[in-house]
N, C-alpha and C. Protein backbone atom coordinates (compact mmCIF):
# COMPACT_ATOMS: atom_id res chain seq x y z
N UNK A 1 -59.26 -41.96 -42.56
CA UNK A 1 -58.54 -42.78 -43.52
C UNK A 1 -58.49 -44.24 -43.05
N UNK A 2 -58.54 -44.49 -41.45
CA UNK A 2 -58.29 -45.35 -41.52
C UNK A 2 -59.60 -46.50 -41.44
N UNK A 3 -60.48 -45.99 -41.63
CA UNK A 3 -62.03 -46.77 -41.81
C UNK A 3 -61.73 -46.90 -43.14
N UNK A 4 -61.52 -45.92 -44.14
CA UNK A 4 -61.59 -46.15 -45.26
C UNK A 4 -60.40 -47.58 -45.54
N UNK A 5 -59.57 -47.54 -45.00
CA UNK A 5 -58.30 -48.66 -45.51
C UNK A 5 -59.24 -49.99 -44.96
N UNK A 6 -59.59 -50.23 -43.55
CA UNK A 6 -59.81 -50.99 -43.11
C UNK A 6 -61.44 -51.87 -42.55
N UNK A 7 -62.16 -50.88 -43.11
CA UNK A 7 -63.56 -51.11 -43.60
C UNK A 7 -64.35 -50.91 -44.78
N UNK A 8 -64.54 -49.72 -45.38
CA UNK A 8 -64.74 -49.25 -46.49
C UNK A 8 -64.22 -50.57 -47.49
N UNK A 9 -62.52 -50.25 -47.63
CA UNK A 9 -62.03 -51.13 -48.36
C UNK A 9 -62.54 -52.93 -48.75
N UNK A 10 -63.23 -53.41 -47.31
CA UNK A 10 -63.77 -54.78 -47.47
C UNK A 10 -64.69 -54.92 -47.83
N UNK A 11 -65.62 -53.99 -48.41
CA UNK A 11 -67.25 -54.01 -49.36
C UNK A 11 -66.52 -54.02 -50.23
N UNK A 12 -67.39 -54.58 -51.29
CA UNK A 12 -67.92 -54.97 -52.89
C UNK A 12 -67.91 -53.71 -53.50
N UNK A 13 -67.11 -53.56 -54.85
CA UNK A 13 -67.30 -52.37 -55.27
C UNK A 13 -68.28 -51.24 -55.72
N UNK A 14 -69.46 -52.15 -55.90
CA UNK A 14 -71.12 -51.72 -55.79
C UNK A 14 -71.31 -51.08 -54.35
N UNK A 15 -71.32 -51.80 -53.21
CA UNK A 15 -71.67 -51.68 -51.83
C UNK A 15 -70.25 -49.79 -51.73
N UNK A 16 -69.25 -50.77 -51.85
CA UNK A 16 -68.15 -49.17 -51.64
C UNK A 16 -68.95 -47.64 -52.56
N UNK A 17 -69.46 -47.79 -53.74
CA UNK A 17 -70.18 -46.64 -54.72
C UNK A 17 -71.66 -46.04 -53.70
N UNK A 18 -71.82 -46.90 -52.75
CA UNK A 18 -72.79 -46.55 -51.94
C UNK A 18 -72.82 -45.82 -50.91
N UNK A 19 -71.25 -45.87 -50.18
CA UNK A 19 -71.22 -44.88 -48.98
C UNK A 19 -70.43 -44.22 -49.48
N UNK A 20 -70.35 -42.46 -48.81
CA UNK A 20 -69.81 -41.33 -49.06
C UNK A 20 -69.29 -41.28 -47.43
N UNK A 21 -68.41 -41.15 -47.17
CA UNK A 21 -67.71 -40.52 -45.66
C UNK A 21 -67.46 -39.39 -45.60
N UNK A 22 -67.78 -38.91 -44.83
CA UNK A 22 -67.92 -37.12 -44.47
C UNK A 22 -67.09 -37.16 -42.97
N UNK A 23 -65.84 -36.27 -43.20
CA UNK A 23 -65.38 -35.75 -42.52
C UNK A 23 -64.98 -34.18 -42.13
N UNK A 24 -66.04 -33.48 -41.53
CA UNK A 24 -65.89 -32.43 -41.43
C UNK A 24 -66.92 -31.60 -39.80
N UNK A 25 -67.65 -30.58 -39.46
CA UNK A 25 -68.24 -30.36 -38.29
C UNK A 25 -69.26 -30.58 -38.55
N UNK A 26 -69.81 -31.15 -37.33
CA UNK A 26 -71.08 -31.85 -37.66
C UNK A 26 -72.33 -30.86 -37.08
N UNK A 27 -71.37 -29.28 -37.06
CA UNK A 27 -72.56 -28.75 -36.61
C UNK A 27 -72.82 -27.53 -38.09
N UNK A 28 -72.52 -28.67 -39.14
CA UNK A 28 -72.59 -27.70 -40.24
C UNK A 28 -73.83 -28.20 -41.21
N UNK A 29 -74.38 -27.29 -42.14
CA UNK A 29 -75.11 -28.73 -43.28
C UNK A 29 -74.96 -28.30 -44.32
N UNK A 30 -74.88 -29.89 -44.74
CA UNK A 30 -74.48 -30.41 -46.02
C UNK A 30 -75.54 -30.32 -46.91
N UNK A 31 -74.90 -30.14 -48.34
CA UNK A 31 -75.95 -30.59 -49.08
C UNK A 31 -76.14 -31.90 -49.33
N UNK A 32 -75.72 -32.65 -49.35
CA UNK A 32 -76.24 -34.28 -49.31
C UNK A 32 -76.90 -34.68 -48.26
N UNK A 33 -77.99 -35.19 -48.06
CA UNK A 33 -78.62 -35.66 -46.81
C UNK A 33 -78.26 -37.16 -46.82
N UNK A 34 -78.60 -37.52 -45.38
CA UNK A 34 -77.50 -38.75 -44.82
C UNK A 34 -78.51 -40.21 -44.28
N UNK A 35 -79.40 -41.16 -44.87
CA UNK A 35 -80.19 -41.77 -44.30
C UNK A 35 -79.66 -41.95 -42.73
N UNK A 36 -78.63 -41.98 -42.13
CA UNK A 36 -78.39 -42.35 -40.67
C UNK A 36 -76.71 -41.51 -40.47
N UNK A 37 -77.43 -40.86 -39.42
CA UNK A 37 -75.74 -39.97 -38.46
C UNK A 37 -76.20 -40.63 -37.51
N UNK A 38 -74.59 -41.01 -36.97
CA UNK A 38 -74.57 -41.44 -36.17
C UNK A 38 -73.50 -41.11 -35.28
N UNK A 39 -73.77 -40.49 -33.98
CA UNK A 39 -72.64 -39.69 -32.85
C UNK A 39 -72.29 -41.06 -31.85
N UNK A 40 -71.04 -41.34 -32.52
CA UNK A 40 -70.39 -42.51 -31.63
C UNK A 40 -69.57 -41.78 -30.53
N UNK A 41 -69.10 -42.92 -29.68
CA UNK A 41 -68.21 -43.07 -28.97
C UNK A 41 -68.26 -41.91 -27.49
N UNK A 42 -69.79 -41.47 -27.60
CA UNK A 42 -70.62 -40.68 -26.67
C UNK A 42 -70.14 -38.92 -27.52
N UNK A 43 -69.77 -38.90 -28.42
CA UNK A 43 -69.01 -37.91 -29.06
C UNK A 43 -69.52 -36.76 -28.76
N UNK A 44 -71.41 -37.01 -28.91
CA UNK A 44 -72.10 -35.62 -28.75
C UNK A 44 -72.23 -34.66 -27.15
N UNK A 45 -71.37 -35.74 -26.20
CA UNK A 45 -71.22 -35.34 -24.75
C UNK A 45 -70.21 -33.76 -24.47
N UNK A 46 -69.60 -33.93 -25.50
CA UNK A 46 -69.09 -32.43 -25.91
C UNK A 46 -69.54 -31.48 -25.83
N UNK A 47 -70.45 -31.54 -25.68
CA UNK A 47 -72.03 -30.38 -25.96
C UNK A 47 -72.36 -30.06 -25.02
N UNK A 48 -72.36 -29.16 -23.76
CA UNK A 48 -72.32 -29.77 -22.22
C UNK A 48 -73.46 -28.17 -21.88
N UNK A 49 -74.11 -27.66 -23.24
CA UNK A 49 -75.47 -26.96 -22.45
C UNK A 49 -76.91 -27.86 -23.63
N UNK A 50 -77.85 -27.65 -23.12
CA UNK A 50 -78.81 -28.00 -23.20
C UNK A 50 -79.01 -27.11 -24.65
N UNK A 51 -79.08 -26.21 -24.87
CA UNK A 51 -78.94 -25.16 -26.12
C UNK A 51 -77.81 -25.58 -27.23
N UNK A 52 -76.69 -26.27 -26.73
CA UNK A 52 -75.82 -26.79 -28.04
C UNK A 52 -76.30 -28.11 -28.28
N UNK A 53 -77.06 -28.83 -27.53
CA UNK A 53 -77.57 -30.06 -27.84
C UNK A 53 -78.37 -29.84 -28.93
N UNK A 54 -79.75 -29.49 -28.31
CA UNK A 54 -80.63 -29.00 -29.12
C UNK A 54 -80.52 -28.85 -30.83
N UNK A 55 -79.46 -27.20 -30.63
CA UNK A 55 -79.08 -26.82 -31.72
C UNK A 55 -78.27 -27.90 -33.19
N UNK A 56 -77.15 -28.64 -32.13
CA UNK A 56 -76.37 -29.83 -32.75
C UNK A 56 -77.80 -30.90 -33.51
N UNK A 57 -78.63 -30.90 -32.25
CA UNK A 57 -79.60 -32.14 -32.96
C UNK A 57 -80.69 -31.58 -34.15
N UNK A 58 -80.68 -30.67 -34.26
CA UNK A 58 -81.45 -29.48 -35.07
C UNK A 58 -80.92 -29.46 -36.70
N UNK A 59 -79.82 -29.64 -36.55
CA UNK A 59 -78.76 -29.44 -37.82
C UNK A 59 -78.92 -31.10 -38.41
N UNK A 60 -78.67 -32.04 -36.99
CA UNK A 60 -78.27 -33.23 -37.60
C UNK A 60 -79.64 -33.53 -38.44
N UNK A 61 -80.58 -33.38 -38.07
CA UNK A 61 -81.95 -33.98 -38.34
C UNK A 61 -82.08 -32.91 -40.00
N UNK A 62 -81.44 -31.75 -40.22
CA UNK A 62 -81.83 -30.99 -41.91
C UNK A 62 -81.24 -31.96 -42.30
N UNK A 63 -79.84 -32.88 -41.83
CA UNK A 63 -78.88 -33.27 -42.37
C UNK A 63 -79.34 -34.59 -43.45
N UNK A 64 -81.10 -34.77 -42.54
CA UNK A 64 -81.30 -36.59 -42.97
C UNK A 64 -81.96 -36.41 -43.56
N UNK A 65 -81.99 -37.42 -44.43
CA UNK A 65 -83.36 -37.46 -45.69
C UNK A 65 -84.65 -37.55 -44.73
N UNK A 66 -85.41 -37.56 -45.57
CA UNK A 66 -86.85 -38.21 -45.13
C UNK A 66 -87.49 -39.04 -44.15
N UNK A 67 -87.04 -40.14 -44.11
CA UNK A 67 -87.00 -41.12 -43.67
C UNK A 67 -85.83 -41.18 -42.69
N UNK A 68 -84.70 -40.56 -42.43
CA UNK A 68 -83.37 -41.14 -42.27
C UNK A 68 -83.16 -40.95 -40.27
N UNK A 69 -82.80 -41.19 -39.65
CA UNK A 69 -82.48 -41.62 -38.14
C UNK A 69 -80.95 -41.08 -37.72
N UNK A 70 -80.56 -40.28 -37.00
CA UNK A 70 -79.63 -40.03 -35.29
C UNK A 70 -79.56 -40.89 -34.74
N UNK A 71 -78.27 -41.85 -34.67
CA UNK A 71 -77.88 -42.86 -33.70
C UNK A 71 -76.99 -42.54 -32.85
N UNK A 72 -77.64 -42.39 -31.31
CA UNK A 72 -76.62 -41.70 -30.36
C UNK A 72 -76.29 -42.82 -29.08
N UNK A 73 -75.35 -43.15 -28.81
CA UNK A 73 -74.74 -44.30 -28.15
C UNK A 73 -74.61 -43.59 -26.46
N UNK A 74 -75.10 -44.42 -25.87
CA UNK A 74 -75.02 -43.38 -24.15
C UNK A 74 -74.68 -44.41 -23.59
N UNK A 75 -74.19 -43.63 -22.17
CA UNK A 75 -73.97 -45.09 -20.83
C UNK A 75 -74.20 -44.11 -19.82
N UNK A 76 -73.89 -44.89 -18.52
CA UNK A 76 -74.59 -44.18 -17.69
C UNK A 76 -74.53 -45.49 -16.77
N UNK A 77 -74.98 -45.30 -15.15
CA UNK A 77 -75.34 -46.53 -14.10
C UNK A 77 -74.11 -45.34 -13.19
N UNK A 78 -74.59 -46.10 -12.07
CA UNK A 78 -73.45 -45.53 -10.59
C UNK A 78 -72.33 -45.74 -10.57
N UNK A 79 -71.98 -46.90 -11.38
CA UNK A 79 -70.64 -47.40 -11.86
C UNK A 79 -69.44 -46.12 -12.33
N UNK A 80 -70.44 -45.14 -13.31
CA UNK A 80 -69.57 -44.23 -13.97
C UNK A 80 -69.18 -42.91 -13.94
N UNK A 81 -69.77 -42.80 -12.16
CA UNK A 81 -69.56 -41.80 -11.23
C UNK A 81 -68.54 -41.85 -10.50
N UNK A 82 -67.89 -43.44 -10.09
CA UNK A 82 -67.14 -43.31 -9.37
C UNK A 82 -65.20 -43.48 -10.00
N UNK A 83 -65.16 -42.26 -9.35
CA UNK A 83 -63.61 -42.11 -9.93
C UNK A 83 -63.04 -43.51 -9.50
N UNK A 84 -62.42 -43.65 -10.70
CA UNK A 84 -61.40 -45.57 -10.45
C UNK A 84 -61.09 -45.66 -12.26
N UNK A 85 -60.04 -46.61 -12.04
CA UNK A 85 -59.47 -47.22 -12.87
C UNK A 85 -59.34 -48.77 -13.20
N UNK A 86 -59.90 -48.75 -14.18
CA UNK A 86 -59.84 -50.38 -15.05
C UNK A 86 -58.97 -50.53 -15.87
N UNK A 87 -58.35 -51.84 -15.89
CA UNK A 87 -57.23 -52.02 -16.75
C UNK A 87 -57.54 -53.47 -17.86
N UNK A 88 -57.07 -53.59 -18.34
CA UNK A 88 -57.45 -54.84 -18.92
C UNK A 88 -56.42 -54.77 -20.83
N UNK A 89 -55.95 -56.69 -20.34
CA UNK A 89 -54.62 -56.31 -21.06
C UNK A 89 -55.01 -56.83 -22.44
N UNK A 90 -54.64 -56.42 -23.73
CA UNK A 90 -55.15 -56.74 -24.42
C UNK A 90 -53.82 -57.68 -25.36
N UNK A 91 -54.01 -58.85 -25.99
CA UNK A 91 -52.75 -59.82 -26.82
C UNK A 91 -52.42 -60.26 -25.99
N UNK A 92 -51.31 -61.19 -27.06
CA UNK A 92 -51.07 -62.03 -26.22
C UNK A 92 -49.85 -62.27 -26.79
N UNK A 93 -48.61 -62.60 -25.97
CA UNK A 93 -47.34 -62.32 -25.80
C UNK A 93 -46.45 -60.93 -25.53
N UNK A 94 -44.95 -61.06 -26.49
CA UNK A 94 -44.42 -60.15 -26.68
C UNK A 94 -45.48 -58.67 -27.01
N UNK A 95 -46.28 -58.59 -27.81
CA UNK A 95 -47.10 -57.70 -28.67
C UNK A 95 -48.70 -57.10 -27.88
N UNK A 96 -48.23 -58.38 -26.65
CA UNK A 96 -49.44 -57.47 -26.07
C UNK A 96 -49.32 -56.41 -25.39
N UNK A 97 -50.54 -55.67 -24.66
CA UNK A 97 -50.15 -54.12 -23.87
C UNK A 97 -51.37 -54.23 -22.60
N UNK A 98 -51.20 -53.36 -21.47
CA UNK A 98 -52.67 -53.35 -21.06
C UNK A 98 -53.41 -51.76 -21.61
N UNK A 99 -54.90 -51.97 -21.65
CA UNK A 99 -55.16 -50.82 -21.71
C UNK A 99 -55.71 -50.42 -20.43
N UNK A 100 -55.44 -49.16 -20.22
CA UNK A 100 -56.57 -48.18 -18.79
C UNK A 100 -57.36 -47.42 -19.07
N UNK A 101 -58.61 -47.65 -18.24
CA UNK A 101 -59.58 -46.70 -18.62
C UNK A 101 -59.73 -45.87 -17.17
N UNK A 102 -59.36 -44.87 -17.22
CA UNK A 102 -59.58 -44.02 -15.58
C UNK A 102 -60.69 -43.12 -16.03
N UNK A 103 -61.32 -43.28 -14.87
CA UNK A 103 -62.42 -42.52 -15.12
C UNK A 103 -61.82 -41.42 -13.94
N UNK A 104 -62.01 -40.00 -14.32
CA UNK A 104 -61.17 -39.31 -13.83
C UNK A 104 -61.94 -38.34 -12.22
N UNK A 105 -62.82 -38.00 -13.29
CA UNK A 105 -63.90 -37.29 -12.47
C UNK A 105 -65.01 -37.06 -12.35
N UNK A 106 -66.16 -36.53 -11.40
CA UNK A 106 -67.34 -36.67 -12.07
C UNK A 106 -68.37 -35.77 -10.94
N UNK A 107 -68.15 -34.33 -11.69
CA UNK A 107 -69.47 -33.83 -10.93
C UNK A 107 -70.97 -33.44 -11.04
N UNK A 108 -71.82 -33.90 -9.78
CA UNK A 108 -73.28 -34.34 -9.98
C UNK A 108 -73.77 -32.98 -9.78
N UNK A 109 -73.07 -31.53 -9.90
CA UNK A 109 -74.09 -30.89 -9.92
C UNK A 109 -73.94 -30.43 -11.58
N UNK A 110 -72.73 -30.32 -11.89
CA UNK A 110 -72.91 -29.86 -13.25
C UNK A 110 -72.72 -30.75 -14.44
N UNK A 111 -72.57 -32.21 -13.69
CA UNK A 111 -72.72 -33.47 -14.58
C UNK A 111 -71.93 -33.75 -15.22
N UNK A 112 -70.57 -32.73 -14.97
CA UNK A 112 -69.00 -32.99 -16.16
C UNK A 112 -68.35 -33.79 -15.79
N UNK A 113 -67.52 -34.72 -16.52
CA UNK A 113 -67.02 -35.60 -16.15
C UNK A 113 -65.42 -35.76 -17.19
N UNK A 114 -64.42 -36.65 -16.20
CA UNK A 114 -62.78 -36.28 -17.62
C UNK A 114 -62.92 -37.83 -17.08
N UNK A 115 -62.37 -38.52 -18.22
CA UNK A 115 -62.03 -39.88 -18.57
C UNK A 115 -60.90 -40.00 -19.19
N UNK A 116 -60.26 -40.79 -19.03
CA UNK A 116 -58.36 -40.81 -19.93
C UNK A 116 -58.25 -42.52 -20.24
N UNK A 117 -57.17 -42.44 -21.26
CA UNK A 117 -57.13 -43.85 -21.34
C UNK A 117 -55.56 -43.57 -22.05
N UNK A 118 -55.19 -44.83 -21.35
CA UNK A 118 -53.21 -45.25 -20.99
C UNK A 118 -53.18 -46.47 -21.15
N UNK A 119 -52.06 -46.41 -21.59
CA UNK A 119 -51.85 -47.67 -22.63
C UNK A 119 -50.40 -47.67 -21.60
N UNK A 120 -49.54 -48.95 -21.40
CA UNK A 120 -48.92 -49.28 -20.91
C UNK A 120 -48.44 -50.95 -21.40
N UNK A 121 -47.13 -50.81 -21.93
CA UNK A 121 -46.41 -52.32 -23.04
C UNK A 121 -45.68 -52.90 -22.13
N UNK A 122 -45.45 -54.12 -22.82
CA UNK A 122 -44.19 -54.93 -22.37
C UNK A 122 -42.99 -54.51 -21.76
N UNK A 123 -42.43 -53.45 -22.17
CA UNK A 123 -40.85 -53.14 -22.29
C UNK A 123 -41.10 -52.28 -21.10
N UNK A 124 -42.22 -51.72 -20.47
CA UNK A 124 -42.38 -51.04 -19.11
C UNK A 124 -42.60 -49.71 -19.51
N UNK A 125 -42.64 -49.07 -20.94
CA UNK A 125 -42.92 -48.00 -21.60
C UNK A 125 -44.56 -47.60 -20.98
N UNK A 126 -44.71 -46.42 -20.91
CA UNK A 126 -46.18 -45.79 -21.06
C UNK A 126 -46.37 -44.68 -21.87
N UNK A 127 -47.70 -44.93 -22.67
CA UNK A 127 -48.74 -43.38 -22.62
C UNK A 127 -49.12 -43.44 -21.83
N UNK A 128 -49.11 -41.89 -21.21
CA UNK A 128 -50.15 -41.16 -20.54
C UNK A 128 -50.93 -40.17 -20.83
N UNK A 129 -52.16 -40.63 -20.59
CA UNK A 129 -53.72 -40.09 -21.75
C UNK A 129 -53.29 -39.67 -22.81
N UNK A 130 -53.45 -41.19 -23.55
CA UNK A 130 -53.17 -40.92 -24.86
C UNK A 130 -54.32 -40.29 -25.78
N UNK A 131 -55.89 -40.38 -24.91
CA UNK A 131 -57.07 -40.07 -25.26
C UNK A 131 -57.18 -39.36 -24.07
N UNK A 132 -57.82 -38.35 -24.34
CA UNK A 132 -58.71 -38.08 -23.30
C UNK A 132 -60.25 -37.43 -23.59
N UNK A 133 -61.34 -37.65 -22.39
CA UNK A 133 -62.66 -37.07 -23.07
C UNK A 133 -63.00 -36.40 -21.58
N UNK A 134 -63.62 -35.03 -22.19
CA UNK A 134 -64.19 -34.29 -21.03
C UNK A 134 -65.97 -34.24 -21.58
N UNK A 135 -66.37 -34.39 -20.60
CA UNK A 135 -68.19 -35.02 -21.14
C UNK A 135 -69.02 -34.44 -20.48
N UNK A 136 -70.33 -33.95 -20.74
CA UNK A 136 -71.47 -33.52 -19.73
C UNK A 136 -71.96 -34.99 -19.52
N UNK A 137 -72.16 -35.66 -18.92
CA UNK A 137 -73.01 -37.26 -18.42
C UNK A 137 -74.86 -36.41 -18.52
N UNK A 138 -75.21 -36.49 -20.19
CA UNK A 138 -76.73 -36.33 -20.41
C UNK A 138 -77.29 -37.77 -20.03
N UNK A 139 -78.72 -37.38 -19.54
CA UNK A 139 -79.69 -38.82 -19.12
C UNK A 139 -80.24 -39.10 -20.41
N UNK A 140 -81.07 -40.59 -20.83
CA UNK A 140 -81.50 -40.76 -21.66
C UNK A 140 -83.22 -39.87 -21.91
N UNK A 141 -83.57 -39.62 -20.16
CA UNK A 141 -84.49 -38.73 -21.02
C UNK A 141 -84.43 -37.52 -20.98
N UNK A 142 -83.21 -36.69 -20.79
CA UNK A 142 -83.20 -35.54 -21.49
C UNK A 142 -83.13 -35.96 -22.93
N UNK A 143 -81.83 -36.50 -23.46
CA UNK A 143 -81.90 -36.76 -24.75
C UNK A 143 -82.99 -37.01 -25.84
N UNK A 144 -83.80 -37.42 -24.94
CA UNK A 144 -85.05 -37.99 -25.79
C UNK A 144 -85.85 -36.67 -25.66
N UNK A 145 -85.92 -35.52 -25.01
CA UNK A 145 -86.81 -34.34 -24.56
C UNK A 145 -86.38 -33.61 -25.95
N UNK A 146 -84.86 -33.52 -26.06
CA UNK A 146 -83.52 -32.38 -27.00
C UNK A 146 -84.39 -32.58 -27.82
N UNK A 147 -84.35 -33.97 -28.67
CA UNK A 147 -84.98 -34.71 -30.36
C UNK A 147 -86.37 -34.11 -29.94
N UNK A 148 -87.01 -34.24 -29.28
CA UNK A 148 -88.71 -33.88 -29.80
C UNK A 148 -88.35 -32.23 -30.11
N UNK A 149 -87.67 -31.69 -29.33
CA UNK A 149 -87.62 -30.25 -28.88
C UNK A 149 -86.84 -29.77 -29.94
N UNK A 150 -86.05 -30.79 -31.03
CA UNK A 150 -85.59 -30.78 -32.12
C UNK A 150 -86.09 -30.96 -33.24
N UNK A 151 -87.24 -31.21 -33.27
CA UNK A 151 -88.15 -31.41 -34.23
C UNK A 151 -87.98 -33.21 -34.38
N UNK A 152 -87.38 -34.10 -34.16
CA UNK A 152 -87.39 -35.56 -34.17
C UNK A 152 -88.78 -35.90 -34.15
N UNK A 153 -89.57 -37.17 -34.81
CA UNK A 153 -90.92 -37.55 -34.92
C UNK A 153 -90.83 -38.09 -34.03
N UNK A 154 -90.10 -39.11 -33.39
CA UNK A 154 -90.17 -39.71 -32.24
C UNK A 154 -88.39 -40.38 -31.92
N UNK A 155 -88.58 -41.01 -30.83
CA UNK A 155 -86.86 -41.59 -30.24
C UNK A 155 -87.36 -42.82 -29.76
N UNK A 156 -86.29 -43.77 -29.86
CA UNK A 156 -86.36 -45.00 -29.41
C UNK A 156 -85.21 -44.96 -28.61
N UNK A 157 -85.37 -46.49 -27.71
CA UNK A 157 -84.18 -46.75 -26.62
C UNK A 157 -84.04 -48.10 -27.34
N UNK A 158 -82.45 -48.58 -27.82
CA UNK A 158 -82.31 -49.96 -27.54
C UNK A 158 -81.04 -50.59 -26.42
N UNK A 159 -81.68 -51.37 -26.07
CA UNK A 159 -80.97 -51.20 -24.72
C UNK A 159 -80.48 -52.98 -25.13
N UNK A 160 -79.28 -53.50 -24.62
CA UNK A 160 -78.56 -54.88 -25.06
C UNK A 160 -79.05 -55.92 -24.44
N UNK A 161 -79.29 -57.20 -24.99
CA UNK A 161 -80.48 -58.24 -23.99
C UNK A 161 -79.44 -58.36 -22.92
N UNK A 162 -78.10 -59.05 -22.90
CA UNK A 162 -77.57 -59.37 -21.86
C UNK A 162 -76.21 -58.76 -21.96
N UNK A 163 -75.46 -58.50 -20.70
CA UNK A 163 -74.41 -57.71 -21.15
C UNK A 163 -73.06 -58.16 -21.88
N UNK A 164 -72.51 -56.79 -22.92
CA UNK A 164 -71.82 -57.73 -23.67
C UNK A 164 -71.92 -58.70 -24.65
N UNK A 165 -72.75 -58.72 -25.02
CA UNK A 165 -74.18 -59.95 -26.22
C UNK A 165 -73.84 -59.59 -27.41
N UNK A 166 -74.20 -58.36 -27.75
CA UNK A 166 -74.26 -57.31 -28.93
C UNK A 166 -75.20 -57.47 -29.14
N UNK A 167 -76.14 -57.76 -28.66
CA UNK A 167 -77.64 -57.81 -29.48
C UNK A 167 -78.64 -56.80 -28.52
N UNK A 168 -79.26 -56.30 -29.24
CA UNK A 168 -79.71 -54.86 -28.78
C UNK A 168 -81.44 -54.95 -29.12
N UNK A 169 -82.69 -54.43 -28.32
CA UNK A 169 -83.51 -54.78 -28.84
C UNK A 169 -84.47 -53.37 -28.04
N UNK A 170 -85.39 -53.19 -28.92
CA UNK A 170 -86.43 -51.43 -28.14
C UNK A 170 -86.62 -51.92 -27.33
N UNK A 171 -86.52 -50.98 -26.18
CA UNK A 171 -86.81 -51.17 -24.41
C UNK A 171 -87.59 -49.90 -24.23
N UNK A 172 -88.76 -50.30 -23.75
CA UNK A 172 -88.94 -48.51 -22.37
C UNK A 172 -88.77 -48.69 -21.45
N UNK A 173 -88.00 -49.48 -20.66
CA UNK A 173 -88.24 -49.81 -19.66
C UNK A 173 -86.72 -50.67 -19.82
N UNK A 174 -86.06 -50.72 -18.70
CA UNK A 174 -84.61 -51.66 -18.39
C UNK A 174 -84.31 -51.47 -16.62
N UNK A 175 -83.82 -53.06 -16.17
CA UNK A 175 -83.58 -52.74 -14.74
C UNK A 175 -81.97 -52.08 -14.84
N UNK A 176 -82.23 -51.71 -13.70
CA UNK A 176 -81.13 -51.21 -12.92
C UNK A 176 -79.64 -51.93 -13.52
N UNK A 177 -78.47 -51.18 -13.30
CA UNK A 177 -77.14 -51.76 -13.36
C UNK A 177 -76.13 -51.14 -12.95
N UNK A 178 -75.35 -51.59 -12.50
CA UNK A 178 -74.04 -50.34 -12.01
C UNK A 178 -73.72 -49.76 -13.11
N UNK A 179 -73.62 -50.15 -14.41
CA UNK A 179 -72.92 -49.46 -15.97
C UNK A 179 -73.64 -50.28 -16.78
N UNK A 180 -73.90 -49.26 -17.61
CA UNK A 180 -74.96 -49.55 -18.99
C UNK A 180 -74.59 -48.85 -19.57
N UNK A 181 -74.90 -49.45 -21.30
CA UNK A 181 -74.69 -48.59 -23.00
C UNK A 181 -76.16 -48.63 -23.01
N UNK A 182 -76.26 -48.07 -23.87
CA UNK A 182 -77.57 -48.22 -24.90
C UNK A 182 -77.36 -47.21 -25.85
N UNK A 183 -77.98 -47.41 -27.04
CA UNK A 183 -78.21 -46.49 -28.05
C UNK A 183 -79.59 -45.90 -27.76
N UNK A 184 -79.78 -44.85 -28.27
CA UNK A 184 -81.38 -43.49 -28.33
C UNK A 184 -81.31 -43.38 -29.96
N UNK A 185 -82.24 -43.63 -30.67
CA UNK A 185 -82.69 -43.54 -32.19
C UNK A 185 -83.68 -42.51 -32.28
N UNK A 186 -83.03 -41.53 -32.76
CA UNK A 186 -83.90 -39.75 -33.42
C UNK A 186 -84.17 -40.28 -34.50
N UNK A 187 -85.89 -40.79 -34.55
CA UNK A 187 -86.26 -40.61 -35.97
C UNK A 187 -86.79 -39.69 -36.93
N UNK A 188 -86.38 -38.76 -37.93
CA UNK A 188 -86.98 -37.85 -38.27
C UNK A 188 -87.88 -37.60 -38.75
């Protein structure tokens, strides 16, 4: 609802007659096919065997038209192995808060990992993990193995020119970093 109030709502009423929002499991299919799904916020890390990947990316791809693309958002670097906490406060005055991002845990043989995030105000109040995410940490080229092995025509990497930029451009190739995003594009 609240995309719909606060995005949806700011297109043109032509542009709004154009998107449909689907909220429901995404390991289901629809009859409407979708030019672009897209698994934010590492969402599809949920998935923590190689067989629910697969399967998940199997479904998403009946899900797309013809033409239509899987946009899957990853990170990854040495940075996001090591248990620690970042804080960083967000506003400014009375109304601001900090947020925390603890990265909780992270093991390299079975690649699971718990992340929390705490919010902490002015008045000395806290949440504690007001979010939390438990994740398998997939590499970009398994991901890219899942989609072929999913029937995908091919996958792209776009990886961000400089960090923090927003501008994102196809890479095969990127150096090294302690922490990196990138998106992987399943084209079908």
């Amino acid at each position: 609802q609240w995309g719909r109030d606060n995005n949806l709502s700011q297109l043109s009423e032509s542009d709004q007659r154009r998107i449909t929002p689907v909220q429901d499991d995404v390991r289901l299919r629809h009859p409407t096919r979708a030019d672009v799904l897209a698994a934010q916020n590492f969402s599809f890390w949920i998935f923590k065997t190689r067989q629910e990947v697969v399967e998940y990316f199997k479904i998403a791809r009946a899900n797309l038209k013809s033409e239509g693309i899987l946009l899957l958002d990853m990170m990854g670097g040495p940075g996001c192995y090591e248990e620690q906490t970042d804080q960083r406060k967000i506003g400014k005055g009375k109304k601001s808060f900090t947020y925390e991002w603890e990265q909780a845990s992270f093991d390299p043989i079975t690649r699971d990992a718990s992340f929390y995030i705490h919010f902490e105000f002015q008045d000395g109040s806290r949440i504690e993990r007001a979010f939390e995410y438990h994740w398998r940490f997939w590499t970009i080229p398994e991901i890219r193995e899942m989609l072929e092995e999913a029937g995908f025509s091919e996958s792209h990497v776009y990886w961000e020119t400089e960090y923090d930029s927003g501008e994102w451009e196809r890479a095969a190739t990127a150096e090294s970093a302690s922490v990196w995003i990138c998106y992987v594009v399943g084209v079908k």
